[in-house]
C-alpha atoms as a PDB file:
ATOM      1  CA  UNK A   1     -14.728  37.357  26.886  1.00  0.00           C
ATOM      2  CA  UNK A   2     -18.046  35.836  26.485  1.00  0.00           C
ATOM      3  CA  UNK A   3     -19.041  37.003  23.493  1.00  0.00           C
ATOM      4  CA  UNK A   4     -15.341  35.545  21.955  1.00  0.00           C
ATOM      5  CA  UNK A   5     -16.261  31.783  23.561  1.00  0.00           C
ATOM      6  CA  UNK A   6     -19.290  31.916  21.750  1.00  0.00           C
ATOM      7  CA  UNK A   7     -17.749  33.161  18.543  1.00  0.00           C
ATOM      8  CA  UNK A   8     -15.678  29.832  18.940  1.00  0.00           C
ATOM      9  CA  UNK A   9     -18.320  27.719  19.919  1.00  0.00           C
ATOM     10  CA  UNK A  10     -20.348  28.921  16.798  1.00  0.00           C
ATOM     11  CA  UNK A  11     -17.091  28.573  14.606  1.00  0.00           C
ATOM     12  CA  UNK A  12     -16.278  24.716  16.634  1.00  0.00           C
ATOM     13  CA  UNK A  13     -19.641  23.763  17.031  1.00  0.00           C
ATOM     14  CA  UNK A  14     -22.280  25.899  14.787  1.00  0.00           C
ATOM     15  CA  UNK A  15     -23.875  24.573  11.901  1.00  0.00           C
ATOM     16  CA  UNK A  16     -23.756  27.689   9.765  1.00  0.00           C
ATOM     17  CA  UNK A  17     -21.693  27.660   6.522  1.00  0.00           C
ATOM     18  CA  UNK A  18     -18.438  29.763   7.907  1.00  0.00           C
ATOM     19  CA  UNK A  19     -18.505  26.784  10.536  1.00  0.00           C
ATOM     20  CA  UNK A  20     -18.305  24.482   7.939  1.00  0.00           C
ATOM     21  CA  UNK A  21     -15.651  25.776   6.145  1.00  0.00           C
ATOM     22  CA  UNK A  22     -13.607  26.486   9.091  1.00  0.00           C
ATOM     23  CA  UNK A  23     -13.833  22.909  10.353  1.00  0.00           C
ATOM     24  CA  UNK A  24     -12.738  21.812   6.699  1.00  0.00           C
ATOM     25  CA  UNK A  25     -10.104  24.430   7.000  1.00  0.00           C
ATOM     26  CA  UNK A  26      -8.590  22.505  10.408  1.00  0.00           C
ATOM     27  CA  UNK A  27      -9.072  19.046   8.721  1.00  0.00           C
ATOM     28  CA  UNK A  28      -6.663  20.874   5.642  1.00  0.00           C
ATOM     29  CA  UNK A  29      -4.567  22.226   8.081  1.00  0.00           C
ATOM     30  CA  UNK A  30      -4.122  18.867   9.803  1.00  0.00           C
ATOM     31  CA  UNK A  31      -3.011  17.017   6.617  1.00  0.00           C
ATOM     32  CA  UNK A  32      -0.565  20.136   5.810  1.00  0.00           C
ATOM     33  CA  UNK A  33       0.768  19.700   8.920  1.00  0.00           C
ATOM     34  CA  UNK A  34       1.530  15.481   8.626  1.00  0.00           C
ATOM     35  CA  UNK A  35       2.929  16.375   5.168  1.00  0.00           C
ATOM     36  CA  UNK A  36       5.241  19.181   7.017  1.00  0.00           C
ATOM     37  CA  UNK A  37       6.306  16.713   9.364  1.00  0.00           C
ATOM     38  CA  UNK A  38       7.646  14.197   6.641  1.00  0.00           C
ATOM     39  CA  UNK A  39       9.062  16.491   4.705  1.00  0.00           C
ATOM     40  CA  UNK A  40      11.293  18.358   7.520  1.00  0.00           C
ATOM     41  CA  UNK A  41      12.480  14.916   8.651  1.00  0.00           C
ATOM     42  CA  UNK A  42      15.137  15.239   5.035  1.00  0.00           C
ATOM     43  CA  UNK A  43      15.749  18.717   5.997  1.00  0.00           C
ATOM     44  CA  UNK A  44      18.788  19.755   8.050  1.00  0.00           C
ATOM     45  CA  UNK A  45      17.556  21.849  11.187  1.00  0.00           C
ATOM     46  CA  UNK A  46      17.723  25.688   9.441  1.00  0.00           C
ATOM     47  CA  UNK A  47      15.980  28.762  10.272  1.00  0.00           C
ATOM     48  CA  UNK A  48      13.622  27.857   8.429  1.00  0.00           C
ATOM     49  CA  UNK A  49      12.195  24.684   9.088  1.00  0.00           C
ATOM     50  CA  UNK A  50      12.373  25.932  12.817  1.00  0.00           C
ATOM     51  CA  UNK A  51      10.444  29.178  12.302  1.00  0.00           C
ATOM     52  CA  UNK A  52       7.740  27.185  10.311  1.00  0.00           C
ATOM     53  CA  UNK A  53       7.980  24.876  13.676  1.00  0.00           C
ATOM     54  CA  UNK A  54       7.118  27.498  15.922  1.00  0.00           C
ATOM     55  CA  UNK A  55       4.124  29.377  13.524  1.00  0.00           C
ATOM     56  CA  UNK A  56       2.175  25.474  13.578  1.00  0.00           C
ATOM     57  CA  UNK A  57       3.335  25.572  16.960  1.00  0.00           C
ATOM     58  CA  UNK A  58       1.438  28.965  17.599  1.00  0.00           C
ATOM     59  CA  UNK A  59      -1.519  27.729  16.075  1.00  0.00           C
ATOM     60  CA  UNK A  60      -1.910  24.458  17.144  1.00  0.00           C
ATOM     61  CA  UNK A  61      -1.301  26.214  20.601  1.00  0.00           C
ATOM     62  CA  UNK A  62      -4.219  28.594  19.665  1.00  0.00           C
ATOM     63  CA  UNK A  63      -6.928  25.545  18.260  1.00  0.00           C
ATOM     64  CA  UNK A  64      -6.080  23.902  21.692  1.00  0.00           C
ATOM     65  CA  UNK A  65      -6.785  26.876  24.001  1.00  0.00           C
ATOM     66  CA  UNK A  66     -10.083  27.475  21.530  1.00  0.00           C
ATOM     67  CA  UNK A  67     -11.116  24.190  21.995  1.00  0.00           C
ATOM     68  CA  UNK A  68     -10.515  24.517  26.181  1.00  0.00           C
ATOM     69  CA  UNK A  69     -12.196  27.605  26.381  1.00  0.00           C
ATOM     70  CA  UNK A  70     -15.729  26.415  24.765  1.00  0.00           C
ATOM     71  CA  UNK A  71     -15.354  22.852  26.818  1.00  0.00           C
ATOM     72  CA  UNK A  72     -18.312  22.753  29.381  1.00  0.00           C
ATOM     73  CA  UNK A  73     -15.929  20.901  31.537  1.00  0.00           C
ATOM     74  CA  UNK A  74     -12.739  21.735  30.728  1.00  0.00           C
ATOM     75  CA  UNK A  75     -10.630  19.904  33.610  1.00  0.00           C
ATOM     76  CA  UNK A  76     -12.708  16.419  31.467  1.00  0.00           C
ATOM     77  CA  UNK A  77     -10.384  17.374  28.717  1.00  0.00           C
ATOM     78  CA  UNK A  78      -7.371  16.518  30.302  1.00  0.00           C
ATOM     79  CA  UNK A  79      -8.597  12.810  30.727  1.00  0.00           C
ATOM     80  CA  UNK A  80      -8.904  12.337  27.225  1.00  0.00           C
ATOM     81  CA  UNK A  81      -5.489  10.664  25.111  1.00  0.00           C
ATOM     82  CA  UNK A  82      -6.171  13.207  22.247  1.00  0.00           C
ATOM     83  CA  UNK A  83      -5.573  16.647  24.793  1.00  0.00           C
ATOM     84  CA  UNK A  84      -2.235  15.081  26.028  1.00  0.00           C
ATOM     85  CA  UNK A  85      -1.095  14.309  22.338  1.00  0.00           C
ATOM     86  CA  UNK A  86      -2.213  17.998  21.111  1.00  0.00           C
ATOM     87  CA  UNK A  87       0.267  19.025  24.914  1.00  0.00           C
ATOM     88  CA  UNK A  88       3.275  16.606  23.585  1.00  0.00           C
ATOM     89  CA  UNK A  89       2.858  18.209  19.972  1.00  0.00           C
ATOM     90  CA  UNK A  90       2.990  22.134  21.170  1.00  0.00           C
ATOM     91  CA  UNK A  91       5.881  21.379  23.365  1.00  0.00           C
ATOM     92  CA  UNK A  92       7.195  19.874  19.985  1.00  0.00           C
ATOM     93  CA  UNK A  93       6.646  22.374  18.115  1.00  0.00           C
ATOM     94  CA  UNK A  94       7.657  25.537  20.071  1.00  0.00           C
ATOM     95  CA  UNK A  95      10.682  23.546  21.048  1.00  0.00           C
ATOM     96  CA  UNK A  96      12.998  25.416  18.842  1.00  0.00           C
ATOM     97  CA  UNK A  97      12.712  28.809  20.866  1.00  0.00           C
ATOM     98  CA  UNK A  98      13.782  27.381  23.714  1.00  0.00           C
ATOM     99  CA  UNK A  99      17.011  25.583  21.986  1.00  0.00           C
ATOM    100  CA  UNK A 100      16.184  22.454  21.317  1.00  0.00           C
ATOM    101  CA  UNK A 101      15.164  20.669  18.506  1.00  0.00           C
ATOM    102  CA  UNK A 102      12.340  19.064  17.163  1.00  0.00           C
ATOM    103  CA  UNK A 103      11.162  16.113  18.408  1.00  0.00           C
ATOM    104  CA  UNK A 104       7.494  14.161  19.266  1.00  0.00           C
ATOM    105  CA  UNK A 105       5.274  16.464  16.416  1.00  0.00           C
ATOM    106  CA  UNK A 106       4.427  12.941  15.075  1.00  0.00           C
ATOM    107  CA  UNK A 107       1.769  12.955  18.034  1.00  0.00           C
ATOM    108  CA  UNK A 108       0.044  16.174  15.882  1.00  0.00           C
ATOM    109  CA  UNK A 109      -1.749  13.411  13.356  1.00  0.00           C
ATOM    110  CA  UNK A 110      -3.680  12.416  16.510  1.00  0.00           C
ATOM    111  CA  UNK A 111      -5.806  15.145  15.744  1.00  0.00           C
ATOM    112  CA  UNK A 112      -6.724  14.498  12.060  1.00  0.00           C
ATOM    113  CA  UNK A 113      -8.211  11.117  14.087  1.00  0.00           C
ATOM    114  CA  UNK A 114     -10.460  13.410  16.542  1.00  0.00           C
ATOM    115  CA  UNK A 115     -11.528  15.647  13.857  1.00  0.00           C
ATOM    116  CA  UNK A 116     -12.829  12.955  12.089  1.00  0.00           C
ATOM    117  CA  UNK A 117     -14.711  11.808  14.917  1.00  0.00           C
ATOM    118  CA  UNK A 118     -16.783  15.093  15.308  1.00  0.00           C
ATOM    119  CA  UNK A 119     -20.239  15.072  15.238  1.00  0.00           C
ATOM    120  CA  UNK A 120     -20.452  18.363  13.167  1.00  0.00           C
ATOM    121  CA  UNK A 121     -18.144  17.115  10.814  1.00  0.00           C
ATOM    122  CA  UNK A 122     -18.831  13.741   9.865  1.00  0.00           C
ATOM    123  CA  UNK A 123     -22.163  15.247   9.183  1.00  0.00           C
ATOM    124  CA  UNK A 124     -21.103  17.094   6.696  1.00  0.00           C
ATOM    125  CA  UNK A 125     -18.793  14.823   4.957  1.00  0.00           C
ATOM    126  CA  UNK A 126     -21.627  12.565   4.878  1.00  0.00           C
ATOM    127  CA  UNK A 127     -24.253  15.751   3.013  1.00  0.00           C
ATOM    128  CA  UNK A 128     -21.209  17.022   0.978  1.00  0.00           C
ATOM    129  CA  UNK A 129     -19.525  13.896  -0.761  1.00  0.00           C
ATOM    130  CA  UNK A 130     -21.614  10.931  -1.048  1.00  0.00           C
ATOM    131  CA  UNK A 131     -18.784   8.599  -1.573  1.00  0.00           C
ATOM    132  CA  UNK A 132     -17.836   9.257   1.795  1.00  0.00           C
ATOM    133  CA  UNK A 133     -21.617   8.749   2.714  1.00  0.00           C
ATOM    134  CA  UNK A 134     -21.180   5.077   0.910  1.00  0.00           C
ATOM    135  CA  UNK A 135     -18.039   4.128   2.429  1.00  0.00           C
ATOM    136  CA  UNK A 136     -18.115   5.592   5.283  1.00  0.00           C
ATOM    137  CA  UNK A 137     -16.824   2.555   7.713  1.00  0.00           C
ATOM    138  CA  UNK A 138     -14.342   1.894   4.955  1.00  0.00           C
ATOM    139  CA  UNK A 139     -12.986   5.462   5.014  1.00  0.00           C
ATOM    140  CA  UNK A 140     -12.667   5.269   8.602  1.00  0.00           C
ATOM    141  CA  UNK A 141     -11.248   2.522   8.795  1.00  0.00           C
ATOM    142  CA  UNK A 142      -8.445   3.293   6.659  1.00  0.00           C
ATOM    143  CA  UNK A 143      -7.488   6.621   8.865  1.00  0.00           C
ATOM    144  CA  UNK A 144      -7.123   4.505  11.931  1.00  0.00           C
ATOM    145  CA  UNK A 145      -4.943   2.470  10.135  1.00  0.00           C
ATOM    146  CA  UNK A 146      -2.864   5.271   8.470  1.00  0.00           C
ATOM    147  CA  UNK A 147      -3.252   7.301  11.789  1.00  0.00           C
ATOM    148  CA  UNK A 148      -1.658   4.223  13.656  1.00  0.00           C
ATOM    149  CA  UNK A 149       0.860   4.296  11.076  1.00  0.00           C
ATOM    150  CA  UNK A 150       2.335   7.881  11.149  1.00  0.00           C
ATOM    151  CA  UNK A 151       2.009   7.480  14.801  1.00  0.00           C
ATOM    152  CA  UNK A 152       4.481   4.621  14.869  1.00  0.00           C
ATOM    153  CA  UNK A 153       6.595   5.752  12.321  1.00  0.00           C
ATOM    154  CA  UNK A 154       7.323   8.764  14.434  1.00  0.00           C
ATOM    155  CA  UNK A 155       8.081   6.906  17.747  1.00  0.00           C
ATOM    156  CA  UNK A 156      10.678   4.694  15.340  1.00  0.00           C
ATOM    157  CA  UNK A 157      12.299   8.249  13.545  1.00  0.00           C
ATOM    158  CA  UNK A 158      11.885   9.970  17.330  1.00  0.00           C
ATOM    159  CA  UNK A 159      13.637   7.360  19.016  1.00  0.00           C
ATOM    160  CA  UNK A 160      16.042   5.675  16.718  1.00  0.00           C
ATOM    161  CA  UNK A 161      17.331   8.078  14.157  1.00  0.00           C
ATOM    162  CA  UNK A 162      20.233   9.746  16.226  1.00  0.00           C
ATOM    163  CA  UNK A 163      21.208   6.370  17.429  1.00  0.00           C
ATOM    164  CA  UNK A 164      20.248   3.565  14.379  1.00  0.00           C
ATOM    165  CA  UNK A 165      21.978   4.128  11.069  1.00  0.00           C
ATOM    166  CA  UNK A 166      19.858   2.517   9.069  1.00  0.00           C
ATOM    167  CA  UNK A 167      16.745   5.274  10.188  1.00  0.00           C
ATOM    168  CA  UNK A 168      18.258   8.297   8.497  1.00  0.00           C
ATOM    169  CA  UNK A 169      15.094  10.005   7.973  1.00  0.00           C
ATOM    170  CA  UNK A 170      11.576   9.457   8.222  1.00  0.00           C
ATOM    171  CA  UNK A 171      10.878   7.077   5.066  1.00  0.00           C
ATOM    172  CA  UNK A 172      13.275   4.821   6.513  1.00  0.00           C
ATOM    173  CA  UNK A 173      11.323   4.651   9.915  1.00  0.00           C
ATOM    174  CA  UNK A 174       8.441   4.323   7.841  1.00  0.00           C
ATOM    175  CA  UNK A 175       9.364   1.277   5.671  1.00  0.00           C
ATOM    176  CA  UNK A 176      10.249  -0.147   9.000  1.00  0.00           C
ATOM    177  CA  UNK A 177       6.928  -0.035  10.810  1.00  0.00           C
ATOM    178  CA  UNK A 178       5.035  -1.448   7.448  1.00  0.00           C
ATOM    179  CA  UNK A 179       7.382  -4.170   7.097  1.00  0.00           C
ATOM    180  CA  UNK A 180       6.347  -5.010  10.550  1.00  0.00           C
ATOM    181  CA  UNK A 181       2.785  -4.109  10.572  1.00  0.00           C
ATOM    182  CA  UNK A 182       2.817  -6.927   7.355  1.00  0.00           C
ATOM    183  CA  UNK A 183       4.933  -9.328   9.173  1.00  0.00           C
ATOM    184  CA  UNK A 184       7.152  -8.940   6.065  1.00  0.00           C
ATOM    185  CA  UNK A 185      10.439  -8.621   8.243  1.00  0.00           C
ATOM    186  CA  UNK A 186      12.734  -8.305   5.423  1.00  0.00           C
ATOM    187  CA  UNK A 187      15.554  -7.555   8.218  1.00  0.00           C
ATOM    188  CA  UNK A 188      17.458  -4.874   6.272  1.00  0.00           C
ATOM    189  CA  UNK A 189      16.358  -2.625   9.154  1.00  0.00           C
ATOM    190  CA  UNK A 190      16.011  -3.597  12.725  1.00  0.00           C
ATOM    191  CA  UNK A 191      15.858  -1.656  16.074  1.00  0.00           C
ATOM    192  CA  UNK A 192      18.680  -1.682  18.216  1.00  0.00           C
ATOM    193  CA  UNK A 193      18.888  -2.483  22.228  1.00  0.00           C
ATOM    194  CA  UNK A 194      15.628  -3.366  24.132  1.00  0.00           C
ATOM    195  CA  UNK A 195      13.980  -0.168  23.678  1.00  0.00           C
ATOM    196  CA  UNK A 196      14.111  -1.325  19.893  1.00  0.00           C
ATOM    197  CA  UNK A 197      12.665  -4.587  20.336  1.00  0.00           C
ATOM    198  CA  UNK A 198      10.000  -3.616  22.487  1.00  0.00           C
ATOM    199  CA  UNK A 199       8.521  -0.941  20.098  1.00  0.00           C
ATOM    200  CA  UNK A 200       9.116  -3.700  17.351  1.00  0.00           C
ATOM    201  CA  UNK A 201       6.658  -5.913  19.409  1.00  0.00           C
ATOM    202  CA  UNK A 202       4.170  -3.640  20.134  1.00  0.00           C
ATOM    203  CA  UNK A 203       4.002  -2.638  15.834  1.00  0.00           C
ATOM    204  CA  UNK A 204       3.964  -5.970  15.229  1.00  0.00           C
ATOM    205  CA  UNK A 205       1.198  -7.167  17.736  1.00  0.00           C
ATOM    206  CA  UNK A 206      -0.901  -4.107  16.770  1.00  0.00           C
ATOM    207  CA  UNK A 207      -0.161  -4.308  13.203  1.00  0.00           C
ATOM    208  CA  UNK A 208      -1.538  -8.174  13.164  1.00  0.00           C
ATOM    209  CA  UNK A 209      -5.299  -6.572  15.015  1.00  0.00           C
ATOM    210  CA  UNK A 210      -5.508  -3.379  12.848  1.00  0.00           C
ATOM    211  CA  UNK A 211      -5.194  -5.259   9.458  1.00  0.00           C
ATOM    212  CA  UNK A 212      -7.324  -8.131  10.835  1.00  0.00           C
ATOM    213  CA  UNK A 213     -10.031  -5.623  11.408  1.00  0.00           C
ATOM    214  CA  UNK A 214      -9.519  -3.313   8.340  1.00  0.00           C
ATOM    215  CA  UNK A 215      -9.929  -6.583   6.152  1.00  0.00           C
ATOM    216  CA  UNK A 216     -12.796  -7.417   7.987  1.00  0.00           C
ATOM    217  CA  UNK A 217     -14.831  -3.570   7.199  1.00  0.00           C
ATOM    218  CA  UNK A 218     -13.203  -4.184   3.689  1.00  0.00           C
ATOM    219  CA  UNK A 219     -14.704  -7.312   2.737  1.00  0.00           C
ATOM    220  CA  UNK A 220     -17.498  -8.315   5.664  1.00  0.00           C
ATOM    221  CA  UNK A 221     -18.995  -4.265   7.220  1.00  0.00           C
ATOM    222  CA  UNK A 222     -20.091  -4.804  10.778  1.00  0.00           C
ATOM    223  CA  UNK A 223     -23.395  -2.656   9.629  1.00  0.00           C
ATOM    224  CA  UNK A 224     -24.733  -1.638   6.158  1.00  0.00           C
ATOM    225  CA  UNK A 225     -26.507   1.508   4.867  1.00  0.00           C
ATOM    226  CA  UNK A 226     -30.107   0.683   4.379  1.00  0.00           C
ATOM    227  CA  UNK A 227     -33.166   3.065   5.627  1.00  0.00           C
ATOM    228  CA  UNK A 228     -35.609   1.250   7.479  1.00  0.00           C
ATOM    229  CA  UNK A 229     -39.143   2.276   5.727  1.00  0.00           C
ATOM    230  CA  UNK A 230     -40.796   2.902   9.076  1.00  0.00           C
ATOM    231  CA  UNK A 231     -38.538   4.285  11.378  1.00  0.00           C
ATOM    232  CA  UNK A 232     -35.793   5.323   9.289  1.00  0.00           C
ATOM    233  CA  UNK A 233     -32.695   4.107  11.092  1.00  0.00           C
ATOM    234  CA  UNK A 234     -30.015   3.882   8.296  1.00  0.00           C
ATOM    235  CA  UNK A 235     -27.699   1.658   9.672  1.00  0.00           C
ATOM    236  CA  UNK A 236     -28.007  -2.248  10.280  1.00  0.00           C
ATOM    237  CA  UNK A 237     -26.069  -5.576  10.411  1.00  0.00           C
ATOM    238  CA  UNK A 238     -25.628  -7.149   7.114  1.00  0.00           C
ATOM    239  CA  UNK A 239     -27.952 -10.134   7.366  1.00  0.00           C
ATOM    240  CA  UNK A 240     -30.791  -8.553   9.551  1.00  0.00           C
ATOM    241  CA  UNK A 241     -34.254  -9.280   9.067  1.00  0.00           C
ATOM    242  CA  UNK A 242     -36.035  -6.696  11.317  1.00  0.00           C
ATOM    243  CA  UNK A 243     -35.209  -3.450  12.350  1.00  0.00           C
ATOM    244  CA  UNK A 244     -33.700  -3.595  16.142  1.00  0.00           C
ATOM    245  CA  UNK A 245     -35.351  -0.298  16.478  1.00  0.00           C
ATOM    246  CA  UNK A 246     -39.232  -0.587  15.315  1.00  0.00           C
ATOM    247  CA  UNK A 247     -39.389  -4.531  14.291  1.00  0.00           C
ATOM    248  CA  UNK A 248     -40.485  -3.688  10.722  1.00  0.00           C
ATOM    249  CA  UNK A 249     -39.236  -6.628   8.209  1.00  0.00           C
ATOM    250  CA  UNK A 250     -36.773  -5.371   6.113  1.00  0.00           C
ATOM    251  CA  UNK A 251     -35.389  -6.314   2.583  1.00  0.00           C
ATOM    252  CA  UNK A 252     -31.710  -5.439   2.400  1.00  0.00           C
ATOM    253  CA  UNK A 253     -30.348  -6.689  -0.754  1.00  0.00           C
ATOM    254  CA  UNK A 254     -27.819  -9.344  -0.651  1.00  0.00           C
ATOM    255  CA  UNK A 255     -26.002 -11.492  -2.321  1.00  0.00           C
ATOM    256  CA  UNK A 256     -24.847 -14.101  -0.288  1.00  0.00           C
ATOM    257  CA  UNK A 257     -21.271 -13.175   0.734  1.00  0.00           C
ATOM    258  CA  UNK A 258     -22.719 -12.547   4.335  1.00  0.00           C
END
């Protein structure tokens, strides 16, 4: 048993190149899975699309166990949002072989979110694809929003589609939330009872922060990429004139938009 945990912890944690890939491999698996969960929303519930349910079931089931079993603290786990959204998407998932149908998987892009958030593998997005290295506030930036986006999307399609006409499948829920997130309203598609409205707040009130703040990496970063020549930190505000962590006087280029 001990020799599997640290088989995982090399494979979760390691910094050798089969770690690498397999880390890459989850991130793949991740954005298969959102795809899976867009696509199935046109589909009729069939054999099928429930057996292909239950095998991402199985192996999300399997990543979260992995994940438990290497955890120094594992009880810590269960205070984090991320472990009860990978809980809400197995029970979605493996729904099916208990008779019922498919429901809160939405909550599985959560994890595409945490992923990206890994120590391990930011750092090697950042050696492996410099434009990620560039843009790397940008980039994450833009998953937040598109996380937040899926996210909502499925609470509209989850909640609304058996009851609301007008959300049929999940493109409709989708146009929904981005009309709101843009305070667009168009009005060709509204929730219904108070439930409705109250999820149409909260998108709306969200939507209004999250764009605020994505135009705000987009056009003003909190912190630019330059390498302090003494110290090397790599990271500092945009109009700074010393480096906060040795005081040497830096020269970051700029051209006045800050």
């Amino acid at each position: 048993m001990t020799h599997l945990t640290e088989r995982l912890r090399d494979l979760y944690e390691g910094d050798s190149d089969r770690a690498h890939r397999f880390r890459y491999l989850l991130l793949v698996f991740d954005l298969t899975t959102l795809l899976f969960i867009v696509l199935s929303s046109f589909m009729p519930q069939q054999p099928l699309v429930e057996g292909l349910d239950v095998v991402i079931g199985v192996a999300v089931a399997a990543d979260f166990a992995s994940r438990l079993a290497i955890s120094p603290r594992r009880w810590r786990e269960f205070l984090r949002p991320t472990t009860w959204a990978d809980v809400a998407a197995i029970a979605s998932f493996l729904a099916p072989l208990v008779g019922a149908g498919t429901g809160a998987g939405f909550l599985r892009i959560l994890r595409t979110l945490r992923l990206l958030r890994t120590y391990q593998l930011l750092d090697r997005l950042r050696a492996d694809f410099p434009l990620f290295r560039r843009n790397e506030e940008v980039i994450i930036a833009l998953v937040n929003l598109v996380v937040f986006i899926f996210v909502m999307t499925g609470i509209v399609y989850a909640t609304q589609h058996r009851t609301n006409p007008v959300i049929g499948n999940y493109v409709d829920a989708l146009y929904f939330t981005v009309t709101s997130l843009t305070t667009t309203g168009y009005g060709d598609i509204t929730l219904q009872g108070t439930g409705g409205r109250l999820i149409s707040v909260v998108v709306m009130i969200c939507g209004v922060t999250l764009f605020l703040r994505l135009a705000q990496v987009l056009f003003r970063p909190y912190k630019v990429r330059f390498p302090c020549p003494t110290c090397g930190l790599q990271r500092h505000e945009p109009d700074a004139v010393h480096c906060k962590a040795c005081g040497t006087t830096l020269n970051i280029p700029d051209e006045g938009a800050y």
